[in-house]
Protein backbone atom coordinates (compact mmCIF):
# COMPACT_ATOMS: atom_id res chain seq x y z
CA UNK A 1 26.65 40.09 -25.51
CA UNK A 2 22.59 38.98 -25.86
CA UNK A 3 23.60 37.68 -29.12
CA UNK A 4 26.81 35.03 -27.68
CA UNK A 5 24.17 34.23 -24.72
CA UNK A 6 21.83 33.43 -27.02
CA UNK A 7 24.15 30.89 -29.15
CA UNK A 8 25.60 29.37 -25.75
CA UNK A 9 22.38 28.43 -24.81
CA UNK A 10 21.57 27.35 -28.23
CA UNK A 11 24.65 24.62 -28.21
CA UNK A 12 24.17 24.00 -24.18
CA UNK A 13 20.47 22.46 -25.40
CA UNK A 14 22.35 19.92 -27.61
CA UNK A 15 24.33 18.70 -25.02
CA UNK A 16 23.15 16.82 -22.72
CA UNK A 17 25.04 17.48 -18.89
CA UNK A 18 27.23 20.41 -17.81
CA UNK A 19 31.28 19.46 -17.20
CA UNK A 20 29.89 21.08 -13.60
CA UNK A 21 30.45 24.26 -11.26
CA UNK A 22 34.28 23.99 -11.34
CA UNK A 23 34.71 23.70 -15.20
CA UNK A 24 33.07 27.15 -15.40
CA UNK A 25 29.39 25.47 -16.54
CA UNK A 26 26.08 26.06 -15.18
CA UNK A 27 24.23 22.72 -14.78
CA UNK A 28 20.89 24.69 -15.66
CA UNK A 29 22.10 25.43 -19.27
CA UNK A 30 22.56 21.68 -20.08
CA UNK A 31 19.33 19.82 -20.90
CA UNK A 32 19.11 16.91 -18.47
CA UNK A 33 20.08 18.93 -15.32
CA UNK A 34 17.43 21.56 -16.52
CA UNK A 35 14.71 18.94 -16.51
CA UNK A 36 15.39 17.32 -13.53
CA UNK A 37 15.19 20.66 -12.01
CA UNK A 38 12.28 21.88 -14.17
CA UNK A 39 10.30 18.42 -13.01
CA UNK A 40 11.05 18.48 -9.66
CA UNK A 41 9.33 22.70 -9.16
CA UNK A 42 6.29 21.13 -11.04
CA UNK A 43 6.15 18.36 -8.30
CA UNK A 44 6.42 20.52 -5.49
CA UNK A 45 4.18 23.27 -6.58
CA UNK A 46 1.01 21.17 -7.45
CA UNK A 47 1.44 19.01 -4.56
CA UNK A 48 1.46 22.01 -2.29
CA UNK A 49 -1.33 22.99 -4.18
CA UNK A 50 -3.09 19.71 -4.30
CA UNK A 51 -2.79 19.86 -0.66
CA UNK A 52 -4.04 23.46 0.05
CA UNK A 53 -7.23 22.57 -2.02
CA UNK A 54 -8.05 18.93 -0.58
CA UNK A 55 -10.05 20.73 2.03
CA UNK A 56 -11.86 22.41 -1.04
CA UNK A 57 -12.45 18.43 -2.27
CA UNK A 58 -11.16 19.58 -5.48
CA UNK A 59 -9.58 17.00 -7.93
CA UNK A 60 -5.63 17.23 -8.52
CA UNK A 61 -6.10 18.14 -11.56
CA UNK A 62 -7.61 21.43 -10.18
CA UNK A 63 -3.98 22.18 -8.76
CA UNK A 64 -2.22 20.97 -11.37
CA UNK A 65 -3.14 23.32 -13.95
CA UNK A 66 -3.15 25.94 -11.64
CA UNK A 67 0.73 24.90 -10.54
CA UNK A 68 1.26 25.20 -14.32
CA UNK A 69 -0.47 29.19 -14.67
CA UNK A 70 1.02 29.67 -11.52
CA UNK A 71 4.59 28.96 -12.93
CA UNK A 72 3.76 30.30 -16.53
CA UNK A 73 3.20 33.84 -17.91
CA UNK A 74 0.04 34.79 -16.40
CA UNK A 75 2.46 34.91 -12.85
CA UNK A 76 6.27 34.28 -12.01
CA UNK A 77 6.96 33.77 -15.71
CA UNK A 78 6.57 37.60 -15.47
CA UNK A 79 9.71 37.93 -13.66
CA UNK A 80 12.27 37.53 -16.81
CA UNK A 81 14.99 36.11 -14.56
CA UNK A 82 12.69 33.40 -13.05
CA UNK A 83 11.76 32.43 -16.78
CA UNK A 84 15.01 32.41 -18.42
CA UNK A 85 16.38 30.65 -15.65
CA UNK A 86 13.82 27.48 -15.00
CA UNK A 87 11.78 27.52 -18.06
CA UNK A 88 13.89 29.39 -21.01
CA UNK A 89 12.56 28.97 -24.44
CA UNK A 90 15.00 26.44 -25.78
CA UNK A 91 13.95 23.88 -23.18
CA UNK A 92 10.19 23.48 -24.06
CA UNK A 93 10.64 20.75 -26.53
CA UNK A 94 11.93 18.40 -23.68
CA UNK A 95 9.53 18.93 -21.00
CA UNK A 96 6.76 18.71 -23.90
CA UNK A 97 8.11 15.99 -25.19
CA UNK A 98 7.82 14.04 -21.36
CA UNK A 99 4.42 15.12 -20.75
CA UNK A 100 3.65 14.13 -24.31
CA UNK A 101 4.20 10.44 -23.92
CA UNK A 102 2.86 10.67 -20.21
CA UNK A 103 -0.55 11.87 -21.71
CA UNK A 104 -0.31 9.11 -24.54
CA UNK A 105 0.68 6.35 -21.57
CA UNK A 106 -2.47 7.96 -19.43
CA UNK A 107 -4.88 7.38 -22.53
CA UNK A 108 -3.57 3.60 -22.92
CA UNK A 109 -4.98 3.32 -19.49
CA UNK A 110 -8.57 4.84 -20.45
CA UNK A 111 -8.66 3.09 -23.30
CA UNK A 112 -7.92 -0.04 -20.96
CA UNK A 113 -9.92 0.48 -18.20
CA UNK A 114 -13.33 1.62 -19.92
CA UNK A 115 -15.96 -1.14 -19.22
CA UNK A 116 -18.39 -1.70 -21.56
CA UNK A 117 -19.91 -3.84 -19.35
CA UNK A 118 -21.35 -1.40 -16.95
CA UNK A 119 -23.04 0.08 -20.60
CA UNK A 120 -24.64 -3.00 -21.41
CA UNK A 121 -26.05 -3.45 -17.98
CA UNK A 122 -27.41 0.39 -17.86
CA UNK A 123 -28.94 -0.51 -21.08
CA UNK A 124 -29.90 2.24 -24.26
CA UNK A 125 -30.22 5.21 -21.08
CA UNK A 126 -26.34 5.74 -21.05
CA UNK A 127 -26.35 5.63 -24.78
CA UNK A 128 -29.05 8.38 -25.19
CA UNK A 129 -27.24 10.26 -21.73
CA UNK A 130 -24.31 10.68 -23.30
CA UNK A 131 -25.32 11.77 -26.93
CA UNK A 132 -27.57 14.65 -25.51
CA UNK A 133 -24.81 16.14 -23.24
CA UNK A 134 -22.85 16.11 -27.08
CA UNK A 135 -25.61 17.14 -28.98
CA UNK A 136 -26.45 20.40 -27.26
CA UNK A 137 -22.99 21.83 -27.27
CA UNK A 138 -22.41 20.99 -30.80
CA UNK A 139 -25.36 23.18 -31.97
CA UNK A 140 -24.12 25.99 -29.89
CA UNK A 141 -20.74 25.69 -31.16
CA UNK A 142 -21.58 27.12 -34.94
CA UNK A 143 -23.12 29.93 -33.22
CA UNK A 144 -20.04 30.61 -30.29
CA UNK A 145 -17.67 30.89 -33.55
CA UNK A 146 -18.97 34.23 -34.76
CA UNK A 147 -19.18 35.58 -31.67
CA UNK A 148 -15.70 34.59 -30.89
CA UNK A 149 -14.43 36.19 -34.04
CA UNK A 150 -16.24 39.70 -32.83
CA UNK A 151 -14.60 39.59 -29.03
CA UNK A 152 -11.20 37.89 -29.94
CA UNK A 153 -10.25 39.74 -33.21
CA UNK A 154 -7.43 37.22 -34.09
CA UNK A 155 -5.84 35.64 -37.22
CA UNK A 156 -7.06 32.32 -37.72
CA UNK A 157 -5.73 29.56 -39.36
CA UNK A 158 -8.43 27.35 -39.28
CA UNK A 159 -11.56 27.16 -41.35
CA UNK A 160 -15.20 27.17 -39.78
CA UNK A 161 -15.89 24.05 -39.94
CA UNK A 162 -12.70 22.81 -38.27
CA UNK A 163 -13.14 25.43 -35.42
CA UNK A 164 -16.40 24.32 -35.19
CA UNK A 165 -15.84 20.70 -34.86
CA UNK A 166 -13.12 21.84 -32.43
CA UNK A 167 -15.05 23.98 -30.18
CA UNK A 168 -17.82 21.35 -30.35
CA UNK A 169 -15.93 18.40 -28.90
CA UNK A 170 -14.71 20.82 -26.31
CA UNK A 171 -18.04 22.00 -25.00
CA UNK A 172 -19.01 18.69 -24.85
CA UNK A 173 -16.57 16.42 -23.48
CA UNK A 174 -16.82 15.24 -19.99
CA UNK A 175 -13.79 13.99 -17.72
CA UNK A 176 -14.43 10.36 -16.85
CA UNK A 177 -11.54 9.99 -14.14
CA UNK A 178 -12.59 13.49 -12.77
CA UNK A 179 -16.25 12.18 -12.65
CA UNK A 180 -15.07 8.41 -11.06
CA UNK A 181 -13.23 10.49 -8.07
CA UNK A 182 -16.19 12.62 -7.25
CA UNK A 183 -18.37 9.53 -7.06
CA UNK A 184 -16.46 7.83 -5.29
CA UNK A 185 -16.28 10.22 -2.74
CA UNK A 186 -19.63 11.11 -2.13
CA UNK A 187 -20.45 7.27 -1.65
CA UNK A 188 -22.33 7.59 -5.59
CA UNK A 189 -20.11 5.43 -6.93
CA UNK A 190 -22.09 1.83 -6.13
CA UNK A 191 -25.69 3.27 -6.88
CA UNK A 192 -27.52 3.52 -9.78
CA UNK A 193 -26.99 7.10 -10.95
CA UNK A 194 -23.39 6.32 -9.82
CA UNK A 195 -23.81 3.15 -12.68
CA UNK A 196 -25.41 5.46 -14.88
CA UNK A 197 -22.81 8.07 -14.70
CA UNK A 198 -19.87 5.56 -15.16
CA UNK A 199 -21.78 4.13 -18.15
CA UNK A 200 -22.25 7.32 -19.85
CA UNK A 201 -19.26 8.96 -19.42
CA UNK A 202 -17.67 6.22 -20.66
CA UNK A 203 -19.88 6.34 -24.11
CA UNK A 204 -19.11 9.88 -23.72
CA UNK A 205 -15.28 9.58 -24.21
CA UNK A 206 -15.72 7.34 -26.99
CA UNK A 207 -17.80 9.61 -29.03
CA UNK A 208 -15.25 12.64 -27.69
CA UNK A 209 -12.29 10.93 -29.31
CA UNK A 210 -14.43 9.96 -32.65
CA UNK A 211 -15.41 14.06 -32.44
CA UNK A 212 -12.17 14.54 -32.31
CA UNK A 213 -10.90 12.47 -34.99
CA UNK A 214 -12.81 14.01 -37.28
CA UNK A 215 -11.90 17.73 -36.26
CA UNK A 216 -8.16 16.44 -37.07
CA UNK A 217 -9.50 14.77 -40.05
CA UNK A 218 -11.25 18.24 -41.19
CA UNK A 219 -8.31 20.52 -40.03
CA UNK A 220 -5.74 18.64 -41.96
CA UNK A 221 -5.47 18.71 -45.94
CA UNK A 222 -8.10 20.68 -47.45
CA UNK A 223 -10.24 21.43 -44.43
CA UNK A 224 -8.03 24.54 -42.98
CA UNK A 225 -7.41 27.61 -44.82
CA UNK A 226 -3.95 26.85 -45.79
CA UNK A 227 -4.60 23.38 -47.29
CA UNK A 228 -1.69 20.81 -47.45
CA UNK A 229 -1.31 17.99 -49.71
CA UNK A 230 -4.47 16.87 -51.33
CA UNK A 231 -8.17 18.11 -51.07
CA UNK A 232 -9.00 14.78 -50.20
CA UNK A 233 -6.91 14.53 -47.25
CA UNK A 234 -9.25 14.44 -44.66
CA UNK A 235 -11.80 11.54 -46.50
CA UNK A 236 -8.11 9.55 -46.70
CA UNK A 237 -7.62 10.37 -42.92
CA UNK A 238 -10.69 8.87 -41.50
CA UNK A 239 -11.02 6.21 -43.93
CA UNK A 240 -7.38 5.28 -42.11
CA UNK A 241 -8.69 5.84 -38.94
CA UNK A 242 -11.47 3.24 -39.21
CA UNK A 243 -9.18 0.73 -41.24
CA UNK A 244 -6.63 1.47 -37.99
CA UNK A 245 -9.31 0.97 -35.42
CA UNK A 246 -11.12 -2.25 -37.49
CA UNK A 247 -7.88 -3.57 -37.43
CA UNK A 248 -7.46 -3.69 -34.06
CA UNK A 249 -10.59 -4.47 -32.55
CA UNK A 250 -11.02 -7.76 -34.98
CA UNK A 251 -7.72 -8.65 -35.79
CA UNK A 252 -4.82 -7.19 -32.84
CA UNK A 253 -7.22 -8.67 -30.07
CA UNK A 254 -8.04 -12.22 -30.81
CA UNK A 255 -4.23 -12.25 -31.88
CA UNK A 256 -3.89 -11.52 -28.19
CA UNK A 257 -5.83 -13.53 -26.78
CA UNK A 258 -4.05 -16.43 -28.77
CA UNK A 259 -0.60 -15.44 -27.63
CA UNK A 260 -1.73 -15.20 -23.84
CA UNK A 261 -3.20 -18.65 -24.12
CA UNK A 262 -0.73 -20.62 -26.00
CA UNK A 263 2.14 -18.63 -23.19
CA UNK A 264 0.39 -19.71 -19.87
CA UNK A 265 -0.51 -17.19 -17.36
CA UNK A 266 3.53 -17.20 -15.88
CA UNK A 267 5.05 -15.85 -19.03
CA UNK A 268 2.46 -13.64 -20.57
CA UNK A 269 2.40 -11.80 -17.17
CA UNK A 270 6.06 -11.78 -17.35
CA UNK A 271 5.65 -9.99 -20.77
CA UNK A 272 2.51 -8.04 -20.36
CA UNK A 273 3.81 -4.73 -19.08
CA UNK A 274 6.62 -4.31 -21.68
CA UNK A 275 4.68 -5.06 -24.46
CA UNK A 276 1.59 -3.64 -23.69
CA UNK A 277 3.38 -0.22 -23.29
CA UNK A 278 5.98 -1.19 -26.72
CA UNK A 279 2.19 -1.84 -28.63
CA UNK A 280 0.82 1.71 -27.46
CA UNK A 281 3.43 3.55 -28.30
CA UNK A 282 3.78 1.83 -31.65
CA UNK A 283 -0.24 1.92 -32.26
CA UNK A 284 0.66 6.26 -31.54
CA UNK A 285 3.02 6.07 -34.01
CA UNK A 286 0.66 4.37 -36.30
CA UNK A 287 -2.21 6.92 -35.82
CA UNK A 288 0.56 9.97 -35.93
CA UNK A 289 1.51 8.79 -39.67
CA UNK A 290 -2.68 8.46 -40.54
CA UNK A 291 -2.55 12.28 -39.44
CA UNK A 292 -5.03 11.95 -36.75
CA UNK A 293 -2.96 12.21 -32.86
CA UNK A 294 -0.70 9.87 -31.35
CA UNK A 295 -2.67 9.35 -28.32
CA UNK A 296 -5.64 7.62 -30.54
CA UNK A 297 -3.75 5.00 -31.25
CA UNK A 298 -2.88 3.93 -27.67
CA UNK A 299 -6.52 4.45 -26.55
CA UNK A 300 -7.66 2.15 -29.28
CA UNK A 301 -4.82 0.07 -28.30
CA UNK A 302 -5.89 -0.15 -24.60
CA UNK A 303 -9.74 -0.61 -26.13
CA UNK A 304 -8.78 -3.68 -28.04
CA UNK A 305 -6.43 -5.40 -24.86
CA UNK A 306 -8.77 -8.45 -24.38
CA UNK A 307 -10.51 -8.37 -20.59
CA UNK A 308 -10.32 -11.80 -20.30
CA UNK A 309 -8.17 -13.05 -17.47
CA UNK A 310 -5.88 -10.34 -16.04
CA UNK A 311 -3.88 -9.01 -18.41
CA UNK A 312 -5.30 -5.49 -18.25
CA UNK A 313 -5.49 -5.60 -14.83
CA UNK A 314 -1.31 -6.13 -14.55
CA UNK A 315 -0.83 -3.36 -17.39
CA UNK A 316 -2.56 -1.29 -15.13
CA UNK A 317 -0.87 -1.88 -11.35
CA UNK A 318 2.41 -1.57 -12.99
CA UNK A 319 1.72 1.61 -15.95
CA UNK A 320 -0.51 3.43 -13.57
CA UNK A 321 1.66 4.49 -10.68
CA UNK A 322 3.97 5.73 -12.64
CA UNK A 323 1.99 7.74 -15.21
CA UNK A 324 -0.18 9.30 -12.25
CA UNK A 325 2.36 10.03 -9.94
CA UNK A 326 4.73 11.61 -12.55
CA UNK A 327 4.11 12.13 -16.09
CA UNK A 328 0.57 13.11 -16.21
CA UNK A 329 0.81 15.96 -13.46
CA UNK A 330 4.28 17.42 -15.97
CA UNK A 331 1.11 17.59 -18.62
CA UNK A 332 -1.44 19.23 -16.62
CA UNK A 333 1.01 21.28 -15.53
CA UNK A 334 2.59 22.21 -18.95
CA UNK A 335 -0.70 22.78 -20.36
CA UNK A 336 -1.15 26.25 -17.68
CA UNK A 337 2.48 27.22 -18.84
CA UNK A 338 1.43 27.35 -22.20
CA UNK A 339 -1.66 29.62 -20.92
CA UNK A 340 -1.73 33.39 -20.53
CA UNK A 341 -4.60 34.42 -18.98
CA UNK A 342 -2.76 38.12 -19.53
CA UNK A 343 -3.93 37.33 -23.32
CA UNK A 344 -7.58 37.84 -22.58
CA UNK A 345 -8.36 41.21 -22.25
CA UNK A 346 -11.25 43.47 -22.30
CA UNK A 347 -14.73 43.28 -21.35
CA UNK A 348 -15.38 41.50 -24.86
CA UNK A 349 -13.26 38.71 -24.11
CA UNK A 350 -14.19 38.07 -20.41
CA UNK A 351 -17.84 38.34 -21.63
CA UNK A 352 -16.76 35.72 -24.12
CA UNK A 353 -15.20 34.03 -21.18
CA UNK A 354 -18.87 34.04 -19.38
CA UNK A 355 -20.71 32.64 -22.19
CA UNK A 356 -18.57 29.81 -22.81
CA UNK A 357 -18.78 28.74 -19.43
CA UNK A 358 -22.15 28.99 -19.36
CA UNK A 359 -22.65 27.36 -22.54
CA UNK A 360 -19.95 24.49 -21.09
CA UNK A 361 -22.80 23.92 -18.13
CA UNK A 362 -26.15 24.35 -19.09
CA UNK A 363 -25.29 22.88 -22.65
CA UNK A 364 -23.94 19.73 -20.64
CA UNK A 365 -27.01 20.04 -17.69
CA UNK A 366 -29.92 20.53 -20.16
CA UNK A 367 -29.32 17.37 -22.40
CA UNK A 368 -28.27 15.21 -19.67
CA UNK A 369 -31.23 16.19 -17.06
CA UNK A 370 -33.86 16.23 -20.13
CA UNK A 371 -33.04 12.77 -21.13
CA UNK A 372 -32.12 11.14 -18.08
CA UNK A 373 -35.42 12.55 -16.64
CA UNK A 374 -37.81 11.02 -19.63
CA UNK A 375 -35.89 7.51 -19.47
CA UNK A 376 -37.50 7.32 -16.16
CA UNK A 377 -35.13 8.82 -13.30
CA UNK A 378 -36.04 10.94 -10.59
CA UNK A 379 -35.61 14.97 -11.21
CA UNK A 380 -33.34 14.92 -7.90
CA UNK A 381 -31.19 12.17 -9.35
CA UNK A 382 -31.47 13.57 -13.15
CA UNK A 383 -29.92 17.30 -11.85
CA UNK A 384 -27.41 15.59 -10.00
CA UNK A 385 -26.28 13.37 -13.03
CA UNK A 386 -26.43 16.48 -15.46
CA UNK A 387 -23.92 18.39 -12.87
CA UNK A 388 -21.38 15.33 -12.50
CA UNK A 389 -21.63 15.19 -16.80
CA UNK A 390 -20.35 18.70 -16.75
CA UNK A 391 -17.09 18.45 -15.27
CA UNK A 392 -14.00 18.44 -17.77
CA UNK A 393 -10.64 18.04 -16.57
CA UNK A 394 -8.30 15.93 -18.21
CA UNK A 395 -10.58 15.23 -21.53
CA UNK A 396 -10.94 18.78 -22.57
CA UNK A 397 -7.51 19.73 -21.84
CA UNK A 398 -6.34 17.22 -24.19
CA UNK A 399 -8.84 18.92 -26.55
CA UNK A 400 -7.41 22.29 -26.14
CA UNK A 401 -3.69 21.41 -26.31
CA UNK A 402 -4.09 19.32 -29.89
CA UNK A 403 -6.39 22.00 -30.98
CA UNK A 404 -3.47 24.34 -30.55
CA UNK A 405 -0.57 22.42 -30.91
CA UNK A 406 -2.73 22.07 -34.99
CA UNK A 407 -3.14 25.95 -34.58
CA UNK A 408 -7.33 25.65 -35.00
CA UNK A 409 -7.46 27.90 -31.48
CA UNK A 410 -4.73 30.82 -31.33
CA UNK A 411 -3.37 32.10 -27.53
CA UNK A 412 -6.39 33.76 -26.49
CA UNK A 413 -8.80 31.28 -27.52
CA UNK A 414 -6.92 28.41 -25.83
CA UNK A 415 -7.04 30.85 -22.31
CA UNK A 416 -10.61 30.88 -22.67
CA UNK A 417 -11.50 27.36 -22.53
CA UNK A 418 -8.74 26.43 -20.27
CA UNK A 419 -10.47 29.02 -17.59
CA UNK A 420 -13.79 27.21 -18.45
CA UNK A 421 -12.38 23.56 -17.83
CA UNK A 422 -11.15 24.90 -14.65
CA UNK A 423 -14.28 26.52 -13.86
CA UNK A 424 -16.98 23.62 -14.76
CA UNK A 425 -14.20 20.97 -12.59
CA UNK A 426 -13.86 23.21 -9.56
CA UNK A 427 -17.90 23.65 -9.64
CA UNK A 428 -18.63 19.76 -10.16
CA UNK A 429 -18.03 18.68 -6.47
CA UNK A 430 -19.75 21.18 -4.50
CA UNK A 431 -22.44 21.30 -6.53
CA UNK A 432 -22.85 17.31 -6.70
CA UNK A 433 -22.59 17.54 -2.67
CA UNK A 434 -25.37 20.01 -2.50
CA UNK A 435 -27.79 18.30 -4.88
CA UNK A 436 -27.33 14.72 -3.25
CA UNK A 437 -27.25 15.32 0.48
CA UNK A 438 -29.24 12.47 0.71
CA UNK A 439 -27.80 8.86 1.84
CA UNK A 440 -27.48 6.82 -1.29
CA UNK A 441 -29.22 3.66 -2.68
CA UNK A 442 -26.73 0.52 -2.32
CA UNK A 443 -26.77 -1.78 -5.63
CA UNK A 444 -25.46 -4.63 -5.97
CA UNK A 445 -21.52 -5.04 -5.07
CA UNK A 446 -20.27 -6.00 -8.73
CA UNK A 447 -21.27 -2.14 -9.68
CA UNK A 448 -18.13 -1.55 -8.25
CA UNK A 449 -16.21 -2.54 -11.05
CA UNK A 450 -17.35 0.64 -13.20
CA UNK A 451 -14.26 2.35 -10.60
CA UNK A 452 -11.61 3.26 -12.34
CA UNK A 453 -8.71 0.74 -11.36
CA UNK A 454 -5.62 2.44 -9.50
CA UNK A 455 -5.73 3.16 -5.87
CA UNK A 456 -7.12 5.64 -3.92
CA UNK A 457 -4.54 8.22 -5.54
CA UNK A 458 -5.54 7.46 -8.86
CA UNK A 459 -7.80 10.44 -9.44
CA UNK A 460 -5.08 12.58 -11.48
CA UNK A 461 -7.74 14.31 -13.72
């Protein structure tokens, strides 16, 4: 009997809709119904979530990836029937799959929306910001590997070096949406540690996704412990990389700004939306066959959209509501149903649990307050800028999920950093309201444009 349930489900998630109730069919073995259904829980639960927690001032992203654990293994996927009935194992591709290209979408938008300007205007502080909140957690990293190995005794697939590089770019990435909405709601957001913030967080990401690159680059070929293809592979995978993004910083964005001038501002806004979003996912597909991740390729692709009139700025009023609202909460949310907080266990591993957290902070605090303090700001202002650095959200989860998805961090490993991006997010806004009680310096108004574009909703991560 297990075995014939088994198959039926197996040929129900080819097709694609049920005959219905009075053919004898249950919708919820057919694909499509499934992930309407599957979609619409997600929606619900974070909402209610996101709702429960706005009191708390806590970022959606907070109750997003808590809707996810909430609905995964570490709770009601517990209860068999509730799992094999809303999220059974053959229907994970599809919901991935949507919350895939809603994460690559979502990075298209970063990658559009990051002003360089603000950087330039900051001057070499943001710079020097933003490479000591890397630098510290990348020297703890080679030590947090050993001790990993001792507390989480687990197979790995992954040389030291790539778990390294890995564990590195998680420990030091910081969540530039997460850090925009918290900002913006304290009033920070016009001031100058607001500006500095903005501008550093936004070198930040950039040297996050180079990080990152390379830990793809040095997991691939020769750099794990089951090598594929040649030795060489990962010197042939970032050579690609910075052939891909050369290309499209000198060649894909004056080609743009051609086209848009030789259309007219009627038809190249008529066209901007649709082939903005065709050119990202292309640009992913681009960056998947290098070997590094799709969702390089649409950042890069959003980096090298020309500012220049407003063709970014449509891209973004029509891409954004839609990636926000829908697809970027189903990856949030996938990313705690792929976490089992049940898989850490023992005093080891919560102790493990403890020091990455703490490694995640004061790692983050202690390079941004050191530096940011000697280029001339206030120790007030320098503590408060070292907290906002340290939240994670969105950025490291992205992190986690490719570092598994490449099998560099196994179950337990991926539970422990997911607990620490929810633990350095949820801390960011309280403490950030108790360091700057004070009423903030007004700048001038065009320091506004360092907000990330989208509404007041637009603070998904």
């Amino acid at each position: 009997m297990a075995a014939a349930n088994s198959s039926a489900a197996s040929s129900a998630a080819v097709k694609m809709a049920s005959d219905g109730l009075w053919q004898g069919e249950n919708p919820l073995d057919f694909a499509l119904p499934l992930l309407a259904v599957q979609i619409a829980v997600i929606l619900v639960v974070t909402q209610g979530l996101a709702l429960a927690l706005r009191p708390l001032r806590q970022p959606k992203v907070v109750a997003e990836i808590l809707g996810g654990i909430l609905l995964g293994p570490s709770a009601l996927g517990r209860w068999g029937a509730f799992r094999r009935t809303l999220f059974p194992p053959w229907s994970a591709a599809a919901l991935d799959t949507v919350s895939g290209l809603g994460l690559l979408l979502f990075l298209f938008l970063v990658g559009l929306e990051l002003d360089f300007r603000a950087v330039r205007r900051v001057g070499p502080r943001s710079v020097a910001v933003a490479a000591a909140g890397i630098v510290l957690p990348l020297i703890a990293a080679p030590a947090l590997v050993p001790l990993l190995n001792l507390a989480v005794p687990a197979p790995r697939h992954a040389s030291f070096l790539s778990l390294c590089v890995f564990l590195g770019a998680a420990l030091s990435v910081t969540a530039l949406p997460v850090l925009a909405c918290i900002l913006k709601e304290l009033g920070l957001l016009a001031t100058p540690l607001g500006e500095t913030a903005m501008a550093a967080a936004a070198v930040n990401d950039i040297f996050a996704w180079a990080l990152l690159a390379l830990a793809l680059a040095v997991s691939g070929g020769g750099g794990g412990r089951d090598p594929k293809g040649s030795p060489l592979a990962p010197v042939y995978i970032l050579a690609s990389g910075a052939v891909f993004v050369a290309f499209m910083l000198c060649a894909v964005r004056p080609l743009i700004v051609r086209l848009a001038r030789r259309l007219g501002p009627d038809r190249a806004a008529g066209l901007t939306c649709s082939g903005a979003v065709a050119c990202a996912l292309l640009a992913g597909v681009v960056t998947d066959a290098i070997g590094v991740h799709p969702v390089f390729g649409a950042f890069v692709f959003g980096l090298s959209m020309p500012r220049e009139g407003d063709l970014a700025e449509r891209a973004t009023e029509k891409v954004a509501p839609l990636v926000s609202g829908l697809m970027l909460p189903l990856y949030f949310a996938t990313s705690g149903l792929h976490t089992n907080i049940d898989n850490v266990r023992g005093a080891a591993a919560w102790g493990m649990v403890a020091l990455v957290v703490a490694v995640a902070l004061l790692g983050k605090f202690g390079g941004t307050f050191v530096v940011a303090a000697g280029t001339g700001m206030g120790r007030h202002e320098a503590a408060a800028l070292g907290v906002a650095m340290s939240a994670k959200g969105l950025v490291e989860l992205i992190v986690l999920n490719i570092g598994k998805e490449k099998k560099v961090l196994d179950d337990t490993t991926f539970a422990i950093f997911v607990i620490m991006a929810l633990t350095t997010t949820v801390l960011a806004t309280p403490c950030m309201t108790a360091l700057y009680r004070r009423p903030p310096t007004a700048t001038a108004p065009e320091m506004d444009a360092v907000e990330l574009k989208g509404g007041g909703d637009a603070c998904p991560a």
